[in-house]
PDB file of N, CA and C in Angstrom:
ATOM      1  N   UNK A   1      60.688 109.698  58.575  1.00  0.00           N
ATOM      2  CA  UNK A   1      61.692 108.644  58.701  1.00  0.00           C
ATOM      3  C   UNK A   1      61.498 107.941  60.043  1.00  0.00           C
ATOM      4  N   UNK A   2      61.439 106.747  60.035  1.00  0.00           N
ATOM      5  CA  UNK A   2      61.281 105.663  61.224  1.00  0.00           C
ATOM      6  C   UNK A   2      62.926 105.374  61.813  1.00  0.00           C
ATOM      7  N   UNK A   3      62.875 106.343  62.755  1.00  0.00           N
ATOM      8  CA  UNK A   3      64.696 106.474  63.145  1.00  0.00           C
ATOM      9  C   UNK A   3      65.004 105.063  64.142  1.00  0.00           C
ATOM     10  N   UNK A   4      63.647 104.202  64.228  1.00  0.00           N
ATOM     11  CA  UNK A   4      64.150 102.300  64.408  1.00  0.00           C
ATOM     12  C   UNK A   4      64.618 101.493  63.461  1.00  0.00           C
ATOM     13  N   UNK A   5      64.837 102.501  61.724  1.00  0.00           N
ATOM     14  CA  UNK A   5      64.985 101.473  60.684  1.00  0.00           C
ATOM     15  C   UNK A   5      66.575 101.781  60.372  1.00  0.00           C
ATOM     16  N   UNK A   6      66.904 103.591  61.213  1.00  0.00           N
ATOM     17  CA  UNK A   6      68.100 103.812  61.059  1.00  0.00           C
ATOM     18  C   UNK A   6      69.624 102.974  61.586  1.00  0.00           C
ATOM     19  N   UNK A   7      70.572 103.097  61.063  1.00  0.00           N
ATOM     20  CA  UNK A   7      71.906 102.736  61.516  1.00  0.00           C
ATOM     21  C   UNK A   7      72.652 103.831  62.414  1.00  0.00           C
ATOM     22  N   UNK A   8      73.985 103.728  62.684  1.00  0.00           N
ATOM     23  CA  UNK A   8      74.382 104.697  63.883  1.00  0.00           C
ATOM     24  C   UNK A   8      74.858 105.748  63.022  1.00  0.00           C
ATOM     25  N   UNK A   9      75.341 105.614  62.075  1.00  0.00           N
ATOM     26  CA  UNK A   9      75.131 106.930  60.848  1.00  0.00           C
ATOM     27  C   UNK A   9      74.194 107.808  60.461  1.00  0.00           C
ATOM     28  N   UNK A  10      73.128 106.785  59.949  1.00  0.00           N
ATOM     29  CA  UNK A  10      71.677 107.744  59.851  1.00  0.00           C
ATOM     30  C   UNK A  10      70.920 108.520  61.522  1.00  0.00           C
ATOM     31  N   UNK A  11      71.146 107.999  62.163  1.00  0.00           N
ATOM     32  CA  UNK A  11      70.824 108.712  63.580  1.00  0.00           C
ATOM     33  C   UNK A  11      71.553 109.678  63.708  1.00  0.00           C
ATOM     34  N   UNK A  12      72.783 109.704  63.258  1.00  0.00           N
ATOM     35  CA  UNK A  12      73.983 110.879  63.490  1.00  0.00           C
ATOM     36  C   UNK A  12      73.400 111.886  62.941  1.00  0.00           C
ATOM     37  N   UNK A  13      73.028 111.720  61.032  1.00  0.00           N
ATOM     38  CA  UNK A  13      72.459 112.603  60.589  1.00  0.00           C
ATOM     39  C   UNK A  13      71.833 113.409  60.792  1.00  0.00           C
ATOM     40  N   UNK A  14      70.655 112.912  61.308  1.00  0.00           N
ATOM     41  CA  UNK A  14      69.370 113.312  61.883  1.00  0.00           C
ATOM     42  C   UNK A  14      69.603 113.808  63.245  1.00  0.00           C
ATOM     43  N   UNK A  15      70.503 113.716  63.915  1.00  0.00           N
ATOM     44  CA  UNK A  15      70.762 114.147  65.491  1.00  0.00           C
ATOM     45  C   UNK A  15      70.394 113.942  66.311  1.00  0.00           C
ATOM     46  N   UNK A  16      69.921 112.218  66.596  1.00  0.00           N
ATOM     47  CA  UNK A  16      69.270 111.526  67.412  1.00  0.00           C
ATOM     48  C   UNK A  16      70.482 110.754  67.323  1.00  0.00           C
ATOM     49  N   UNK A  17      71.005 111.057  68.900  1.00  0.00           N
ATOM     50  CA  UNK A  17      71.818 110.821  69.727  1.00  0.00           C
ATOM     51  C   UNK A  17      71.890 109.963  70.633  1.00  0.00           C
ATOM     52  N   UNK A  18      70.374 110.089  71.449  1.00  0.00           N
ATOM     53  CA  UNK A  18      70.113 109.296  72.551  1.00  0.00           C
ATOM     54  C   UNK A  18      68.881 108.805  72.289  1.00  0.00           C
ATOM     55  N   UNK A  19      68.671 107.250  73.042  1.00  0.00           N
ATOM     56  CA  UNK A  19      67.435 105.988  73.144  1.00  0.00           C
ATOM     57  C   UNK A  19      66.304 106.494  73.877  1.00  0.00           C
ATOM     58  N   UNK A  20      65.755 106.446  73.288  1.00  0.00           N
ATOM     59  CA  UNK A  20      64.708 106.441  74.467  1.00  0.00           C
ATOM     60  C   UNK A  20      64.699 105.311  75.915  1.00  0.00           C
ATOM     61  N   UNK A  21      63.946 105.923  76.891  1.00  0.00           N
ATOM     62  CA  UNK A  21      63.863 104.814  77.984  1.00  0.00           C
ATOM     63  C   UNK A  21      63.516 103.702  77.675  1.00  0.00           C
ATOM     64  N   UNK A  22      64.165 102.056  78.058  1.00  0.00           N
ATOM     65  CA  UNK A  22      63.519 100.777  78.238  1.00  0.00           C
ATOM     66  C   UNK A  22      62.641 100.759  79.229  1.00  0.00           C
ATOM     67  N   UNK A  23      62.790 101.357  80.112  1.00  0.00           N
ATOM     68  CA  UNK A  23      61.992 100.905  81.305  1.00  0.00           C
ATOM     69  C   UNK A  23      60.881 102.219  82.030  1.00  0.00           C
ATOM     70  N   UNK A  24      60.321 101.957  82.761  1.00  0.00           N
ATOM     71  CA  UNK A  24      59.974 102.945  83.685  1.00  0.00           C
ATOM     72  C   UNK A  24      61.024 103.340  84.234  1.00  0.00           C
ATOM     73  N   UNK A  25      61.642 102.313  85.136  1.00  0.00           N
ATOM     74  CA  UNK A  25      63.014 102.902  86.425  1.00  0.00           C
ATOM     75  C   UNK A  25      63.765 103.866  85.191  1.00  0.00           C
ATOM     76  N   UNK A  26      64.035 103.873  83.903  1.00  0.00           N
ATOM     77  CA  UNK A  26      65.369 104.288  83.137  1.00  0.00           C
ATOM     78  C   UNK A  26      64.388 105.773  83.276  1.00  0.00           C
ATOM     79  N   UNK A  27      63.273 105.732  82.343  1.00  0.00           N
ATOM     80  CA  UNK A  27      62.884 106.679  82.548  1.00  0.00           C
ATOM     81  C   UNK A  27      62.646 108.025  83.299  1.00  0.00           C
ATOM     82  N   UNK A  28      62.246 107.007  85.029  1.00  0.00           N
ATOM     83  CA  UNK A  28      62.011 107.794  86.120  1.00  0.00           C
ATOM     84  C   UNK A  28      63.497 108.397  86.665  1.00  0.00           C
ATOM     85  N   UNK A  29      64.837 107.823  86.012  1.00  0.00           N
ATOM     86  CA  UNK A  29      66.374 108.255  86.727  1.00  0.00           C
ATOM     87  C   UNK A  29      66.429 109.678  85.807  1.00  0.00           C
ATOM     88  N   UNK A  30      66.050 109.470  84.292  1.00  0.00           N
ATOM     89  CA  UNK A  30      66.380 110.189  83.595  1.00  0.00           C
ATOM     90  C   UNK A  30      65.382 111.757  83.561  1.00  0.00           C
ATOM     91  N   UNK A  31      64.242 111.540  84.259  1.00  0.00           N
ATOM     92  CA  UNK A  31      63.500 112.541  84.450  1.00  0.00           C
ATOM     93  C   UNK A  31      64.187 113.404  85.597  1.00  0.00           C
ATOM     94  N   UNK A  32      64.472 112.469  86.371  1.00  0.00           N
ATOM     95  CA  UNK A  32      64.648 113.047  88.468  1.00  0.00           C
ATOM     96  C   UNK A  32      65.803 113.818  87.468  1.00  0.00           C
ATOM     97  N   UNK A  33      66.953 113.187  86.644  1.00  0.00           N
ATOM     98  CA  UNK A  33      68.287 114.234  86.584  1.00  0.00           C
ATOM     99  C   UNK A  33      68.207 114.762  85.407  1.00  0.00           C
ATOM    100  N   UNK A  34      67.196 115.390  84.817  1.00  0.00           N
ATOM    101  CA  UNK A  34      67.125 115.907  83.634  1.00  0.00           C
ATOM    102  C   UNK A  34      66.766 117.672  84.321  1.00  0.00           C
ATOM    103  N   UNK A  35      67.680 118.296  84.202  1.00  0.00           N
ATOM    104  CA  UNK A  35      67.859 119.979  84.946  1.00  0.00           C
ATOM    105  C   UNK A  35      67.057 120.678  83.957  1.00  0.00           C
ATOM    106  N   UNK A  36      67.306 120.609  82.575  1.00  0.00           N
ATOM    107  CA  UNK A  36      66.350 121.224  81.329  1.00  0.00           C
ATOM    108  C   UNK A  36      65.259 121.313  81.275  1.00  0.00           C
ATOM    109  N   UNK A  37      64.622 119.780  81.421  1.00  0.00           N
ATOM    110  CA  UNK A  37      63.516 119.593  81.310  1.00  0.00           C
ATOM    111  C   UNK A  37      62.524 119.589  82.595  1.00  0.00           C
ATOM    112  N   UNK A  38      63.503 119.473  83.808  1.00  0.00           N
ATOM    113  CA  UNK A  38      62.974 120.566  84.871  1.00  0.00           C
ATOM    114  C   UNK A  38      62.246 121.511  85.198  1.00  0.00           C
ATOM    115  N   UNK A  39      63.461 122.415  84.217  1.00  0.00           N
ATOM    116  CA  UNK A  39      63.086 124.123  84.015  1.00  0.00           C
ATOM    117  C   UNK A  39      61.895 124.137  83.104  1.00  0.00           C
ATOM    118  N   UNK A  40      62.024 123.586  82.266  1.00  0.00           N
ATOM    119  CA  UNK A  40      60.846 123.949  80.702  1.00  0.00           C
ATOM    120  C   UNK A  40      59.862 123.184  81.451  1.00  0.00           C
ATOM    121  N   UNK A  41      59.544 122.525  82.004  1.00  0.00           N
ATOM    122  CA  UNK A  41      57.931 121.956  82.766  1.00  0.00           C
ATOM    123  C   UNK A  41      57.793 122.717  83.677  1.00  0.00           C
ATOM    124  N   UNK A  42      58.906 123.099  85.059  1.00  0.00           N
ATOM    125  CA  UNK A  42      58.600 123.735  86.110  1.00  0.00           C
ATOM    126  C   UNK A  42      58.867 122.624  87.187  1.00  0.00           C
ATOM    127  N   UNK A  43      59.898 122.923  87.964  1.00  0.00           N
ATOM    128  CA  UNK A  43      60.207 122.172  89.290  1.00  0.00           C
ATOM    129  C   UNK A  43      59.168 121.560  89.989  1.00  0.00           C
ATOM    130  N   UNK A  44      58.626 122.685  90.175  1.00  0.00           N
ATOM    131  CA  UNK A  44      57.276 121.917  90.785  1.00  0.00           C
ATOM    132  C   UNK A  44      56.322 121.008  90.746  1.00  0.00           C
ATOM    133  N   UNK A  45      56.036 120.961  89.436  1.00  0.00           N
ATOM    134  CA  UNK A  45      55.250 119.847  88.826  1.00  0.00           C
ATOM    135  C   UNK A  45      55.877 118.785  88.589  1.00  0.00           C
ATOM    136  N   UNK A  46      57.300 118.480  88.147  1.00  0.00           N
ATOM    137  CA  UNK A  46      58.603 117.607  88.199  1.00  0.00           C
ATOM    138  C   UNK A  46      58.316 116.752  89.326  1.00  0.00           C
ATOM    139  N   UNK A  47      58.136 117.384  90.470  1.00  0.00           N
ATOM    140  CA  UNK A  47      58.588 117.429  91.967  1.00  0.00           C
ATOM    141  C   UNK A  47      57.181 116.438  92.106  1.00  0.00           C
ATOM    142  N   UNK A  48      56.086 116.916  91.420  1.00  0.00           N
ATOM    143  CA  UNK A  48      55.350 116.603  92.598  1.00  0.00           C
ATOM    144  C   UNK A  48      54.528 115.586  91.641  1.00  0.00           C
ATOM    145  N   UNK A  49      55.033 115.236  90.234  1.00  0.00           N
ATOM    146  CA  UNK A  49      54.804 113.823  89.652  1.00  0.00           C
ATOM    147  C   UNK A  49      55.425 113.125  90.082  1.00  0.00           C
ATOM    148  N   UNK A  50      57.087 113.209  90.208  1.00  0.00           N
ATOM    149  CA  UNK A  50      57.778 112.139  91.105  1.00  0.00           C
ATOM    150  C   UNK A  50      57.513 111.611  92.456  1.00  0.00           C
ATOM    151  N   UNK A  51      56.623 112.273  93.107  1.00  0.00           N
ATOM    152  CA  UNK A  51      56.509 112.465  94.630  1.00  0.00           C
ATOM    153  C   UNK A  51      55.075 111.003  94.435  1.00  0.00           C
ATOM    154  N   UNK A  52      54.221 111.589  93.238  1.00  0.00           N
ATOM    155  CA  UNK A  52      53.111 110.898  93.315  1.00  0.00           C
ATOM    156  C   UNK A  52      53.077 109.214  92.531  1.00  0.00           C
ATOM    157  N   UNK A  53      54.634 109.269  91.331  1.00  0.00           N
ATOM    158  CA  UNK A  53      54.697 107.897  90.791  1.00  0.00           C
ATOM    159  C   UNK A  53      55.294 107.470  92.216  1.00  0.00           C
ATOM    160  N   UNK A  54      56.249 107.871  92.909  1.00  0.00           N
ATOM    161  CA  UNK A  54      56.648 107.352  94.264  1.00  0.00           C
ATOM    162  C   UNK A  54      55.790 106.145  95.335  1.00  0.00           C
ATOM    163  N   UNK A  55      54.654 107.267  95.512  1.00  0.00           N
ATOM    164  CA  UNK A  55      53.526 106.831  96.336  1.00  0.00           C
ATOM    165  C   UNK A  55      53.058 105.760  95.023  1.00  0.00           C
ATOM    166  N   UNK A  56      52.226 105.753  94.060  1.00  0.00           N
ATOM    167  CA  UNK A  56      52.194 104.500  93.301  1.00  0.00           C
ATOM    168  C   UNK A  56      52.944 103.052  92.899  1.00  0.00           C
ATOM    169  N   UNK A  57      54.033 103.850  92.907  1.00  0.00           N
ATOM    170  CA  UNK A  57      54.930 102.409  92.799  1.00  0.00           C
ATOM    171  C   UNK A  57      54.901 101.602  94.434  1.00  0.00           C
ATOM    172  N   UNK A  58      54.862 102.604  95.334  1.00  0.00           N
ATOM    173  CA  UNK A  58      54.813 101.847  96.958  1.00  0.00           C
ATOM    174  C   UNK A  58      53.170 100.754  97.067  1.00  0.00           C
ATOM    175  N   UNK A  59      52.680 101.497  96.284  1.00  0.00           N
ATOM    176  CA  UNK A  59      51.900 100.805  96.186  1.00  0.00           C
ATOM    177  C   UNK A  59      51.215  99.271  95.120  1.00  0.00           C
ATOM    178  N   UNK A  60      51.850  99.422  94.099  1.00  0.00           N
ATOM    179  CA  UNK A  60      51.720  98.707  93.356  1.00  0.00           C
ATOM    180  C   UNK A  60      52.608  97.467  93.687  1.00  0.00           C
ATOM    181  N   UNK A  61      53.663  97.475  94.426  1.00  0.00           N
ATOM    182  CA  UNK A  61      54.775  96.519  94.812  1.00  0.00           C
ATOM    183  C   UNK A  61      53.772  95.723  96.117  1.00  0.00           C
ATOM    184  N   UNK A  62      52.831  96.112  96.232  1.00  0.00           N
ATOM    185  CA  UNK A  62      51.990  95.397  97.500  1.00  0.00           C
ATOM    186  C   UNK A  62      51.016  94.500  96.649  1.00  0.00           C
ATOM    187  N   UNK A  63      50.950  94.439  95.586  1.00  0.00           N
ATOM    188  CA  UNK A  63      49.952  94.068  94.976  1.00  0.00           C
ATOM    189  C   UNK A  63      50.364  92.589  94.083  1.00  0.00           C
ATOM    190  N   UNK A  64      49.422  92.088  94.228  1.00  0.00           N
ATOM    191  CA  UNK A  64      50.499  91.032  93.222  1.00  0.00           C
ATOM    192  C   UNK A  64      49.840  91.250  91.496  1.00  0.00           C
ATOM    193  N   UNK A  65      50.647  90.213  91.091  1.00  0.00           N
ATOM    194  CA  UNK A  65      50.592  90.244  88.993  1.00  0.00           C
ATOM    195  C   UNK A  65      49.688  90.876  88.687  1.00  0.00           C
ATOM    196  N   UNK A  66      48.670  90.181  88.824  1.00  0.00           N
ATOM    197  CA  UNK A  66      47.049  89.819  88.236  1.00  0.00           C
ATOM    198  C   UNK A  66      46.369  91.629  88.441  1.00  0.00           C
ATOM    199  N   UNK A  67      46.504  91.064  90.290  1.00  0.00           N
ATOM    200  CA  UNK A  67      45.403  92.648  90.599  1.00  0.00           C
ATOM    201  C   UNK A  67      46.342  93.755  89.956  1.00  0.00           C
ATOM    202  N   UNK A  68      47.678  93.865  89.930  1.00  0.00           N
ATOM    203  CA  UNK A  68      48.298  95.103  89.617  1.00  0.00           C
ATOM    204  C   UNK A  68      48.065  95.081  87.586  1.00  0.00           C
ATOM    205  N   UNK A  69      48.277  93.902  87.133  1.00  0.00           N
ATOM    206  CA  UNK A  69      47.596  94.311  85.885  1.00  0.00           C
ATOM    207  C   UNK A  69      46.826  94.862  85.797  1.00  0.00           C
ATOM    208  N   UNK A  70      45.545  94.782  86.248  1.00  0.00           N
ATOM    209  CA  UNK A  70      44.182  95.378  86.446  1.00  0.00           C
ATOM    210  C   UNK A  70      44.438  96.578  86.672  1.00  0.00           C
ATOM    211  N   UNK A  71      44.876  96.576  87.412  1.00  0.00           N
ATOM    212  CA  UNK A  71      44.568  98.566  88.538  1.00  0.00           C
ATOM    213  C   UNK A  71      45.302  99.133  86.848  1.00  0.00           C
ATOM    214  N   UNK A  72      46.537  98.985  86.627  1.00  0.00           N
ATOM    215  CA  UNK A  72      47.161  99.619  85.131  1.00  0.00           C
ATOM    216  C   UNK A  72      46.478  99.953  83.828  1.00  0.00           C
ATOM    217  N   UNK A  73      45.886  98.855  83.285  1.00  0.00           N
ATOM    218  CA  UNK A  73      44.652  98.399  82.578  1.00  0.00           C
ATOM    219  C   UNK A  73      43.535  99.796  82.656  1.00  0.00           C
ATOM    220  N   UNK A  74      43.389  99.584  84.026  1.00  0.00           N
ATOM    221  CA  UNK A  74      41.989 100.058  84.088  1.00  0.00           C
ATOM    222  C   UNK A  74      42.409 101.779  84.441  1.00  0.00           C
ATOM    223  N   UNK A  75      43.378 102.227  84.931  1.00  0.00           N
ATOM    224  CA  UNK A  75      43.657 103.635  84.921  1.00  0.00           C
ATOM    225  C   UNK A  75      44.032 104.239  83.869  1.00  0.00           C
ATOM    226  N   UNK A  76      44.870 103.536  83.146  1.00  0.00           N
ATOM    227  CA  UNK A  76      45.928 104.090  82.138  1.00  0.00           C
ATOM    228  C   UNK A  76      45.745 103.260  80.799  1.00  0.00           C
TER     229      UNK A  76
END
């Protein structure tokens, strides 16, 4: 079942509750305060992906459109 074709009923059913992230930022709030999914990955690694999208995003904000398309493109 394609739970994008569902209504707020059929999601109920199924027990999909919550959206997924729009964004990176939604994403990256919902990771930093997600305590569960913390534990089941391991703090540490939590810790030290956030530490490293950190340092990337500092960096990507230096960059303008074009080149930062690229660098994205070409890593990921």
């Amino acid at each position: 079942m394609n739970p994008s074709t569902l209504d707020d009923e059929g999601r109920a059913r199924y027990g999909i509750t919550r959206r997924m992230p729009k964004s990176f930022d939604e994403a990256y709030s919902a990771l930093k305060s997600d305590g569960q999914l913390k534990e089941a990955m391991g703090s540490e690694l939590v810790r030290d992906y956030l530490i490293m999208k950190d340092h990337e995003q500092e960096m990507l904000d230096k960059m303008g459109e074009v080149e930062r398309r690229e660098w994205l493109i070409e890593r990921y």
